[in-house]
N, C-alpha and C. Protein backbone atom coordinates (compact mmCIF):
# COMPACT_ATOMS: atom_id res chain seq x y z
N UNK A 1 126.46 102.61 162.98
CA UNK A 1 125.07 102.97 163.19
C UNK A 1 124.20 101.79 162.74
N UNK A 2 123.38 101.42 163.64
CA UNK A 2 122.51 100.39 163.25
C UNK A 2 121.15 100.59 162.11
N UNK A 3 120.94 99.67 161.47
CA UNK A 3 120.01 99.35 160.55
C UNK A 3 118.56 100.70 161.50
N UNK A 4 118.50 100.16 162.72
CA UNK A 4 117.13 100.87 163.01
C UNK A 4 117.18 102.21 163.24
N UNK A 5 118.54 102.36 163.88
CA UNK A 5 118.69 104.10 163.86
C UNK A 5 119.02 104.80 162.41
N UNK A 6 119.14 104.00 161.39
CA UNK A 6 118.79 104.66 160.20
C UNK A 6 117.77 104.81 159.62
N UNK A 7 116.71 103.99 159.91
CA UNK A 7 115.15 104.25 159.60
C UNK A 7 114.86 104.52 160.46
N UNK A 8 115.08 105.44 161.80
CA UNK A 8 114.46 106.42 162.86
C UNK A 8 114.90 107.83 162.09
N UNK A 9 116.35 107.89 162.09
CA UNK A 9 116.66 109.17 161.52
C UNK A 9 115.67 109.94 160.25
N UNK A 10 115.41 108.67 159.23
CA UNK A 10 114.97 108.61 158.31
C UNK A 10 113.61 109.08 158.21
N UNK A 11 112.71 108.48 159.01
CA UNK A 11 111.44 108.78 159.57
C UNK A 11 111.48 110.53 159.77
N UNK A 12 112.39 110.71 160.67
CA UNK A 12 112.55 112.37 161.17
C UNK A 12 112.77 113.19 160.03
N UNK A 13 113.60 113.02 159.52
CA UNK A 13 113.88 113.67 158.21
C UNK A 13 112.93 114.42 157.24
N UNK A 14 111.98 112.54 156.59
CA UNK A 14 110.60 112.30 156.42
C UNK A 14 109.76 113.69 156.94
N UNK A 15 109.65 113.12 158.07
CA UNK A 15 108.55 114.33 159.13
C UNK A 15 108.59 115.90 158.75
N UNK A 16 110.30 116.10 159.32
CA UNK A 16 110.35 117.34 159.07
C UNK A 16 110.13 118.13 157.28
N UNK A 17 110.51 117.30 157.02
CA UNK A 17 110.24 117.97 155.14
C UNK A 17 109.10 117.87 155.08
N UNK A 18 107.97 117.22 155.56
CA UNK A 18 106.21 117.06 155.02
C UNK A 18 105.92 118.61 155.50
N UNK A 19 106.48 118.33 156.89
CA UNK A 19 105.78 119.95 157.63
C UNK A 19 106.45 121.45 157.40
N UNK A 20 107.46 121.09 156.46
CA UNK A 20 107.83 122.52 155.94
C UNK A 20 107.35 122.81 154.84
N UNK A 21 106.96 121.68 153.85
CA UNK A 21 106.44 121.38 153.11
C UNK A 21 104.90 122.15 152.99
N UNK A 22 104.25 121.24 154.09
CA UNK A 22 102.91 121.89 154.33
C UNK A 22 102.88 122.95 154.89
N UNK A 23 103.76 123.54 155.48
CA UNK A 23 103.74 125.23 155.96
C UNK A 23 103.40 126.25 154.71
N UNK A 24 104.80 126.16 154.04
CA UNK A 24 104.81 126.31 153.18
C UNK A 24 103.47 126.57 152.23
N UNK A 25 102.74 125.41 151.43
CA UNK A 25 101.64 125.61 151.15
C UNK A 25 100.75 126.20 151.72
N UNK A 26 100.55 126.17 153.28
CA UNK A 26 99.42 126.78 153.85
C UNK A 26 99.79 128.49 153.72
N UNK A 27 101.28 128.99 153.95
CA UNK A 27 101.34 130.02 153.55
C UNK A 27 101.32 130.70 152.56
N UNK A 28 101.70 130.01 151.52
CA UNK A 28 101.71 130.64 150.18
C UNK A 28 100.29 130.72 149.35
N UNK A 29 99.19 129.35 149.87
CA UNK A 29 97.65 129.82 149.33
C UNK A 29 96.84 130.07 150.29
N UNK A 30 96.69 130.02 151.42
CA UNK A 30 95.84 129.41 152.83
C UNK A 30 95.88 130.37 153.12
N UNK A 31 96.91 130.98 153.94
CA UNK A 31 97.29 131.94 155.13
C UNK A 31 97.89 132.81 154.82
N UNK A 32 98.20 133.91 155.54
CA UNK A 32 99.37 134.73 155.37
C UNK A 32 99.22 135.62 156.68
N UNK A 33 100.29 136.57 157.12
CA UNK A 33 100.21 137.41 158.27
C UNK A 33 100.87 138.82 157.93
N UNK A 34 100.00 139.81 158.42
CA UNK A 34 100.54 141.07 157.84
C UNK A 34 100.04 142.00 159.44
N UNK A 35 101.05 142.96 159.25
CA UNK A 35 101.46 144.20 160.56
C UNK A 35 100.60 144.97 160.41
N UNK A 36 99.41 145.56 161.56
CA UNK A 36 98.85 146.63 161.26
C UNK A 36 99.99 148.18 161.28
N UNK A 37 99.48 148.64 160.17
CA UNK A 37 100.01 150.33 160.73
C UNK A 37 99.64 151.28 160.72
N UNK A 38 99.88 152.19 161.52
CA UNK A 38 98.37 153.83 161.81
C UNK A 38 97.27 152.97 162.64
N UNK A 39 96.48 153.92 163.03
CA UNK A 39 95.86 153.91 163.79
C UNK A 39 94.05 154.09 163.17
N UNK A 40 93.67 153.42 161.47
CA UNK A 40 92.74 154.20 160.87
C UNK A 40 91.96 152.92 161.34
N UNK A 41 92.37 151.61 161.68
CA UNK A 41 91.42 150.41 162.12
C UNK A 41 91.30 150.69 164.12
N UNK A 42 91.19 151.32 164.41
CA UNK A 42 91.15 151.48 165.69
C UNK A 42 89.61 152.11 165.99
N UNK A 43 88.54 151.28 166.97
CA UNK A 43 89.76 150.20 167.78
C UNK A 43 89.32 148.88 167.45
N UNK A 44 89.17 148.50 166.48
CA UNK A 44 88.91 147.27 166.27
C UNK A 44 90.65 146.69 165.94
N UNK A 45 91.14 147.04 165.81
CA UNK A 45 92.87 146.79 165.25
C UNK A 45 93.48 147.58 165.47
N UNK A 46 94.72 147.47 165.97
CA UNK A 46 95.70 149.03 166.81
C UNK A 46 97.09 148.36 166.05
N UNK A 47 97.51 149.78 165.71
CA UNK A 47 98.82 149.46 165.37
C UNK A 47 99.75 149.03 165.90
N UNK A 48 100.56 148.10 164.89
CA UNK A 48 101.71 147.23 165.53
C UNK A 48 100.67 145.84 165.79
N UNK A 49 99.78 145.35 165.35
CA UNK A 49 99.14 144.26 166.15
C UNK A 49 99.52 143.43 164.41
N UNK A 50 99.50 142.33 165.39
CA UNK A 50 100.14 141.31 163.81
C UNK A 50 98.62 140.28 163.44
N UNK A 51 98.08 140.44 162.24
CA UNK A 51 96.86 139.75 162.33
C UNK A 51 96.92 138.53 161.44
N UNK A 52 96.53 137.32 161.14
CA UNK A 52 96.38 136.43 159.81
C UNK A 52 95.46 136.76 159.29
N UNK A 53 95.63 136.38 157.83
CA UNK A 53 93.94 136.71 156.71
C UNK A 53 94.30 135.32 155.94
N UNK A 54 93.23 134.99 155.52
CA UNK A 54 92.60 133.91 154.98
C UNK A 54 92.92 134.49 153.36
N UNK A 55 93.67 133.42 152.66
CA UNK A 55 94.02 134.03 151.45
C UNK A 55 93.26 133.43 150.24
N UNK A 56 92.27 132.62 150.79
CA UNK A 56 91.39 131.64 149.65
C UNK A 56 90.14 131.84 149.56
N UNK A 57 89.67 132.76 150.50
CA UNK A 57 88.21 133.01 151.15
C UNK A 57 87.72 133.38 149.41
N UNK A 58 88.32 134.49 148.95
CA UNK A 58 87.62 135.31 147.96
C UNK A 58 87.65 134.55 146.25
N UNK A 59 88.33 133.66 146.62
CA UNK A 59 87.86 132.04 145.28
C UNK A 59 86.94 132.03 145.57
N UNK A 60 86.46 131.49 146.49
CA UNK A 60 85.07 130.81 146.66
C UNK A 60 83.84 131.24 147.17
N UNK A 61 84.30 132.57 147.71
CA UNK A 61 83.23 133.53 148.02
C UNK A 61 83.31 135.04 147.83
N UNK A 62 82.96 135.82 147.98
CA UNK A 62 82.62 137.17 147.53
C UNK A 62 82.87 138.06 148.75
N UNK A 63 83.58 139.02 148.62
CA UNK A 63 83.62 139.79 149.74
C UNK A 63 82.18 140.82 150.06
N UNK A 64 82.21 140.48 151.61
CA UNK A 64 80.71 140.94 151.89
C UNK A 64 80.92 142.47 153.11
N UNK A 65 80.06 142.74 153.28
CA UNK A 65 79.83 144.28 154.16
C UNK A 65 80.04 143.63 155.36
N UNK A 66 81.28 144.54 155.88
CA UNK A 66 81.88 144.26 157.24
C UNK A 66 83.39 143.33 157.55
N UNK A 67 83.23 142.83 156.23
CA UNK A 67 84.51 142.00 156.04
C UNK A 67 85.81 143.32 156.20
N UNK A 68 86.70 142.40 157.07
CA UNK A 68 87.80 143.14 157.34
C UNK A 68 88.74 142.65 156.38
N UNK A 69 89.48 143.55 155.45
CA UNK A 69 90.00 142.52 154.22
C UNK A 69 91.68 143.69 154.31
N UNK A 70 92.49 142.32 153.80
CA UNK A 70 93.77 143.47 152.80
C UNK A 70 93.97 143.72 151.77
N UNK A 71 93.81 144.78 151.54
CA UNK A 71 94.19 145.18 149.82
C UNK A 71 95.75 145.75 149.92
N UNK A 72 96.21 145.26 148.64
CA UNK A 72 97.50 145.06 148.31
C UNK A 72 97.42 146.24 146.84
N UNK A 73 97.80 146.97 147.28
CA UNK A 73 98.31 148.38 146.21
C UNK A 73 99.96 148.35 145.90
N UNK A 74 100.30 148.79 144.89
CA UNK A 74 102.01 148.54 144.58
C UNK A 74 102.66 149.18 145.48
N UNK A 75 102.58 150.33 146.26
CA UNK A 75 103.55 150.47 147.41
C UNK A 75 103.77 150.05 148.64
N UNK A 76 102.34 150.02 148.97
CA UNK A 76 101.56 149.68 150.18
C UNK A 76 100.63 148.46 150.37
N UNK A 77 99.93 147.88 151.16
CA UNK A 77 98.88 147.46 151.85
C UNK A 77 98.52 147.84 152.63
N UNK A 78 97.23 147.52 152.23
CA UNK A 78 96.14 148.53 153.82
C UNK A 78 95.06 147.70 153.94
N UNK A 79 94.67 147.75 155.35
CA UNK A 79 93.74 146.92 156.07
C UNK A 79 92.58 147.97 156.30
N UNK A 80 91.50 147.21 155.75
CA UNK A 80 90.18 148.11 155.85
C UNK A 80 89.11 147.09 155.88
N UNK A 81 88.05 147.80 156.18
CA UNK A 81 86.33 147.25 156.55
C UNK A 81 85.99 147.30 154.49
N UNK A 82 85.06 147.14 154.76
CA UNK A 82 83.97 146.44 153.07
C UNK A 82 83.38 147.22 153.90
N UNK A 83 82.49 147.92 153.31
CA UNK A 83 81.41 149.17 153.25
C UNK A 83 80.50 148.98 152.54
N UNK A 84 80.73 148.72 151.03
CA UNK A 84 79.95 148.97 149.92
C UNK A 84 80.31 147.92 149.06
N UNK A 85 79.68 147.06 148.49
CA UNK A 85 80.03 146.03 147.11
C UNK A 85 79.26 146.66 145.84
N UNK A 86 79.80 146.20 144.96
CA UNK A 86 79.24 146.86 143.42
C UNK A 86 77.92 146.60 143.43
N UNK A 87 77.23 147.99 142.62
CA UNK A 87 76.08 148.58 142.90
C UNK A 87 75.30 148.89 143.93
N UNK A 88 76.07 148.90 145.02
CA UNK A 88 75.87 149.90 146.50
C UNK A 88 75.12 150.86 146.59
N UNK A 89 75.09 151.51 146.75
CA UNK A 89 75.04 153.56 146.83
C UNK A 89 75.25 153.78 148.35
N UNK A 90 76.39 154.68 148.63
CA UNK A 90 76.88 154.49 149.91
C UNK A 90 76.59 156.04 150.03
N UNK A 91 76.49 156.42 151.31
CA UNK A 91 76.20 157.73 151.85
C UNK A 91 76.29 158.25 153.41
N UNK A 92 77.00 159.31 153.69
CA UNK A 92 77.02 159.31 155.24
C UNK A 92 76.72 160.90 155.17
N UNK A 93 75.21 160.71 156.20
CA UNK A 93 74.85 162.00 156.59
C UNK A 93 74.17 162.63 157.72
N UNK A 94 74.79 163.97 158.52
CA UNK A 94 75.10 163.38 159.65
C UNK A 94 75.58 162.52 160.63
N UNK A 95 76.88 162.00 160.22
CA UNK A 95 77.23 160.81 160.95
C UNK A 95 76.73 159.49 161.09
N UNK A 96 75.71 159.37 160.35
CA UNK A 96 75.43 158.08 160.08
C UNK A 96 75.69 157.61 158.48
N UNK A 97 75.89 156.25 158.34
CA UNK A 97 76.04 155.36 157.31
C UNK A 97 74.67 155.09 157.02
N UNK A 98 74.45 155.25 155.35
CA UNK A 98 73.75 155.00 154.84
C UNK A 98 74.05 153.64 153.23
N UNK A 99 73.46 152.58 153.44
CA UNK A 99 73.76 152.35 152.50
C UNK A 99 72.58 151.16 151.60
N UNK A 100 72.64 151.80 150.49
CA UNK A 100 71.01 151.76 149.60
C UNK A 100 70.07 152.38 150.29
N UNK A 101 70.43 153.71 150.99
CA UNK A 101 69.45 154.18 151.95
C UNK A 101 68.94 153.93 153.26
N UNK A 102 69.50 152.87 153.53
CA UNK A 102 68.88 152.22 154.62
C UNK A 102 70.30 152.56 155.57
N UNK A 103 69.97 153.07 156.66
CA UNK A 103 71.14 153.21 158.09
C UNK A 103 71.19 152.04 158.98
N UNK A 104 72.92 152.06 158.59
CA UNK A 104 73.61 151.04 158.95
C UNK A 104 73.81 151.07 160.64
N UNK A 105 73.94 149.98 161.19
CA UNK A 105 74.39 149.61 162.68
C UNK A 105 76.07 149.64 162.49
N UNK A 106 76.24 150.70 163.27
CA UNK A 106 78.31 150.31 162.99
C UNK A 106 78.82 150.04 164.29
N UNK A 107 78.01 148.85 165.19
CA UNK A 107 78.36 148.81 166.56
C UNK A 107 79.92 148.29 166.71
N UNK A 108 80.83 148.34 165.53
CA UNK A 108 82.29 148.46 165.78
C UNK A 108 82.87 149.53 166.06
N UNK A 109 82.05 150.62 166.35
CA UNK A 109 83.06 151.94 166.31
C UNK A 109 82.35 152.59 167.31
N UNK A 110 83.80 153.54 167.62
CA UNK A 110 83.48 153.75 168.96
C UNK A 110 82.51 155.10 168.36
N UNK A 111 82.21 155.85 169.66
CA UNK A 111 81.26 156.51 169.54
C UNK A 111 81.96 158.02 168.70
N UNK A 112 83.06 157.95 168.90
CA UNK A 112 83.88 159.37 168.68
C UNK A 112 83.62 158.82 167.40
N UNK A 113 84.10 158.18 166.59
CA UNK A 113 84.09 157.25 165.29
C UNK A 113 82.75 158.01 164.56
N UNK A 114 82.20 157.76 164.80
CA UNK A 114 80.76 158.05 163.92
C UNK A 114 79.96 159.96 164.21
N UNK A 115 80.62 160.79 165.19
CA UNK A 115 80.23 161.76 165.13
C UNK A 115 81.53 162.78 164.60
N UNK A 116 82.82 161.75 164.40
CA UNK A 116 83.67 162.70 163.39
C UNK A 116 83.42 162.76 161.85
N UNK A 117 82.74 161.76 161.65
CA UNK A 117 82.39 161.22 160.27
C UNK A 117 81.47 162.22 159.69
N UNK A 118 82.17 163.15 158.74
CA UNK A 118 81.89 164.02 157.73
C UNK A 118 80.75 163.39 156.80
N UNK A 119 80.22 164.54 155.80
CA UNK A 119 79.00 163.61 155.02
C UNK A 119 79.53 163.53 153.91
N UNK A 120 79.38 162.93 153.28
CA UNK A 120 79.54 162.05 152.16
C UNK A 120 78.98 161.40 151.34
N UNK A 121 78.88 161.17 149.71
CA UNK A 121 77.71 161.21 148.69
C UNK A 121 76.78 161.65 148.69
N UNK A 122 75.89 160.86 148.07
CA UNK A 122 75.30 159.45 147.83
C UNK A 122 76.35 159.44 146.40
N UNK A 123 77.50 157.99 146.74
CA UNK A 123 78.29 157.41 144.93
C UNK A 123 77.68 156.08 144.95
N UNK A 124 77.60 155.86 143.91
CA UNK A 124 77.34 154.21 143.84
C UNK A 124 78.28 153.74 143.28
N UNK A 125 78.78 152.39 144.10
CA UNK A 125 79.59 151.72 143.68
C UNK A 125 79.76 150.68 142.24
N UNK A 126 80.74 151.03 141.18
CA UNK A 126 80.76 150.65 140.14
C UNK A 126 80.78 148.76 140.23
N UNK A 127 80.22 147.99 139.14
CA UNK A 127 80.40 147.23 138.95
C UNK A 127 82.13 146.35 138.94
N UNK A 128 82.24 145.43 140.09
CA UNK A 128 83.72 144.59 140.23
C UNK A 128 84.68 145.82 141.07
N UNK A 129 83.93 146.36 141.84
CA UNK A 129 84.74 147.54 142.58
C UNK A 129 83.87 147.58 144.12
N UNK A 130 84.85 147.66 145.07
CA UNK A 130 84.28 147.91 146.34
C UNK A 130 84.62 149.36 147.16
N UNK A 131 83.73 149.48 148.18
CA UNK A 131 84.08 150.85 148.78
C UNK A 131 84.50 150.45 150.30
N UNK A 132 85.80 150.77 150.39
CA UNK A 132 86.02 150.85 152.01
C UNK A 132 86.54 151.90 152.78
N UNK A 133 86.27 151.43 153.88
CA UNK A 133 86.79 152.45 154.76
C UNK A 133 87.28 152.08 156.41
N UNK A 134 88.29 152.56 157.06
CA UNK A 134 88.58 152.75 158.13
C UNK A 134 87.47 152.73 159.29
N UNK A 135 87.68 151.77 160.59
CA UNK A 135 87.12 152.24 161.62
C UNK A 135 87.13 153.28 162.13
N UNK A 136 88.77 154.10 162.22
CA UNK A 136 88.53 155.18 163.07
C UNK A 136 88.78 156.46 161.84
N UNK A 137 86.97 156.83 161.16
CA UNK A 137 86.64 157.60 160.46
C UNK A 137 87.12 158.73 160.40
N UNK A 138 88.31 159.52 161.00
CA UNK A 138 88.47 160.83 160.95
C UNK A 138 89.91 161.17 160.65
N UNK A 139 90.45 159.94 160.63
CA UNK A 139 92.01 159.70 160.02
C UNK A 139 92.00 158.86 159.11
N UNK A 140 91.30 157.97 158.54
CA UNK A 140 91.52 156.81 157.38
C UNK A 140 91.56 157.34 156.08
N UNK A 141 92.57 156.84 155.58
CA UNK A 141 92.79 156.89 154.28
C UNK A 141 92.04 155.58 153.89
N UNK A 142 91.05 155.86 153.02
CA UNK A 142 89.79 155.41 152.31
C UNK A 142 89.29 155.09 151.26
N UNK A 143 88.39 154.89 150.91
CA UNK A 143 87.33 155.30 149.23
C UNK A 143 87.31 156.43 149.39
N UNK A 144 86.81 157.26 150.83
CA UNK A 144 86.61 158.53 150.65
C UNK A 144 87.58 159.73 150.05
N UNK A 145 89.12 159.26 150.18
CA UNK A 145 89.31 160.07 150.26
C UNK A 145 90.96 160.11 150.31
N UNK A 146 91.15 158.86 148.71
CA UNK A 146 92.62 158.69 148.42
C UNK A 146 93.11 157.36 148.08
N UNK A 147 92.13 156.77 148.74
CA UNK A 147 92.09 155.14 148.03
C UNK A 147 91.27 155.02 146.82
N UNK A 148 89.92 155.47 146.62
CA UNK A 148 89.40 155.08 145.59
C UNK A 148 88.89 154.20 145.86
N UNK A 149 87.76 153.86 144.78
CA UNK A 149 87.52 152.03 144.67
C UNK A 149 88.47 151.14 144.94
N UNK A 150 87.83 150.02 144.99
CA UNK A 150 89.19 148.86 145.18
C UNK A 150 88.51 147.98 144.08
N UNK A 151 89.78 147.42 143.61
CA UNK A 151 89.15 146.64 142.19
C UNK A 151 89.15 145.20 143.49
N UNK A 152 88.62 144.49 142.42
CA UNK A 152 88.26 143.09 143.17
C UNK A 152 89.75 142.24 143.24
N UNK A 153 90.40 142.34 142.31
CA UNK A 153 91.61 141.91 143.10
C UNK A 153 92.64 142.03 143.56
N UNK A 154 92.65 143.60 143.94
CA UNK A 154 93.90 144.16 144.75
C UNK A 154 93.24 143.68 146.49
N UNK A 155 92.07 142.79 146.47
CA UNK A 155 91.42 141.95 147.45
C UNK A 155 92.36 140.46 147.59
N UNK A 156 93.46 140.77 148.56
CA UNK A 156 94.07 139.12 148.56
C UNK A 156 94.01 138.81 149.87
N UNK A 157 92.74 139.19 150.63
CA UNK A 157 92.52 138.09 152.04
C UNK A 157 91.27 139.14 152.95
N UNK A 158 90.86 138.25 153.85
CA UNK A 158 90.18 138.75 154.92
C UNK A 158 90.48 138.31 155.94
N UNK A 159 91.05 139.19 156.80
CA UNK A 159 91.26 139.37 158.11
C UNK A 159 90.50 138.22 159.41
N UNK A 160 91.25 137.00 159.63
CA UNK A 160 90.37 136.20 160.63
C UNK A 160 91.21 136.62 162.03
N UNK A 161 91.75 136.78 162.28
CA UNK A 161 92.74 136.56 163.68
C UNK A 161 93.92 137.15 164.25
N UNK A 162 93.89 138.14 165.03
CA UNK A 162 94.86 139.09 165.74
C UNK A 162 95.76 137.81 166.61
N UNK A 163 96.68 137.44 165.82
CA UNK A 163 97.97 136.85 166.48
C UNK A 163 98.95 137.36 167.49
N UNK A 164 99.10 138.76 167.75
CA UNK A 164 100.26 139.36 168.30
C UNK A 164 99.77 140.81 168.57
N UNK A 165 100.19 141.22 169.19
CA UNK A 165 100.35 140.85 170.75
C UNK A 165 99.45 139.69 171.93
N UNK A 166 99.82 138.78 172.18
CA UNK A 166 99.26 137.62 172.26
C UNK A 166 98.15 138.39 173.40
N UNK A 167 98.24 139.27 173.81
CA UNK A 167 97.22 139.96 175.34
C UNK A 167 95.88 140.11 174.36
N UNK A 168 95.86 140.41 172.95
CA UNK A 168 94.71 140.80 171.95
C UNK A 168 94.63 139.34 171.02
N UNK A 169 95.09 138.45 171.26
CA UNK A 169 94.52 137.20 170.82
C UNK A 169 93.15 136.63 170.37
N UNK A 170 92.77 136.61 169.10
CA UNK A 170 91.37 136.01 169.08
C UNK A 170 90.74 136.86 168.22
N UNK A 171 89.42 136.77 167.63
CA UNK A 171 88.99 136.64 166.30
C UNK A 171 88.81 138.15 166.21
N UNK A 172 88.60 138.59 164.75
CA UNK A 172 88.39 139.77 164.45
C UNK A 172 87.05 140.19 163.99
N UNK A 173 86.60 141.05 164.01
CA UNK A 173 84.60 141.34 163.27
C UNK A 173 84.82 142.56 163.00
């Protein structure tokens, strides 16, 4: 084997270890990809759809109302909407979202979505605790109703991008 096909091989080698390398990192702080399941994000997210979340967002910023985030509980993970951030006061009456009183626009949900939606409070959300909930309001397991608060860091990402099934490709809101 010649001198140059050993510093070609070498080069490749090189290559391939940087980029498993950097996978690697991007997955373990950057990125990550998790399976929807049930049907409580529908239809903004349908089960079986494989989405990425951004796993650094909440260092450097704060989770905000509307953020589609995963919370990571010891048995489970579940994918839900931000509703409410600490010192909120969240409320649904008559089918509408109320929150600090003021009625919310939930032009993510379908219309069935918001006239199954039972009433609920007025709670205010405790300090370093968020309130979420499901798009499709009449099956989600919730704040309302088995989740509880979410402490701030059973928060390890927000939802940017439906990867799979490639026919639903492209960003999430």
């Amino acid at each position: 084997m010649s001198e140059q096909s050993k510093n070609e091989w070498l080069e490749w080698i090189k290559a391939i270890a940087i980029a498993i390398a950097l996978a690697f990192i991007l997955r373990t702080f950057f990125f990550a990809t998790s399976i929807v399941e049930g049907a409580s994000m529908d239809p903004t997210l349908e089960n079986g759809e494989r989405v990425m979340f951004n796993k650094i967002i909440y260092y450097i910023d704060e989770p905000e109302h509307g953020d589609i985030v995963i919370i990571e509980r010891p048995v489970k993970s579940y994918v839900k909407r931000i509703i409410g951030q600490p010192g909120d006061t969240i409320e649904i009456r008559n089918h509408t979202l109320f929150i600090n009183g003021e009625e919310q626009n939930q032009d993510y949900l379908d219309n069935g979505a918001t006239e199954s939606t039972r009433d609920f409070g007025p709670v205010e959300v405790p300090e370093g605790k968020y309130f979420v909930m499901g798009d499709n309001r009449s099956i989600s397991k919730d704040s309302r109703n088995g989740l509880g608060f979410i402490e701030e860091n059973e928060i390890i990402g927000r939802t940017e991008l439906v990867i799979y099934p490639f026919t639903e490709w492209g960003l999430t809101k």
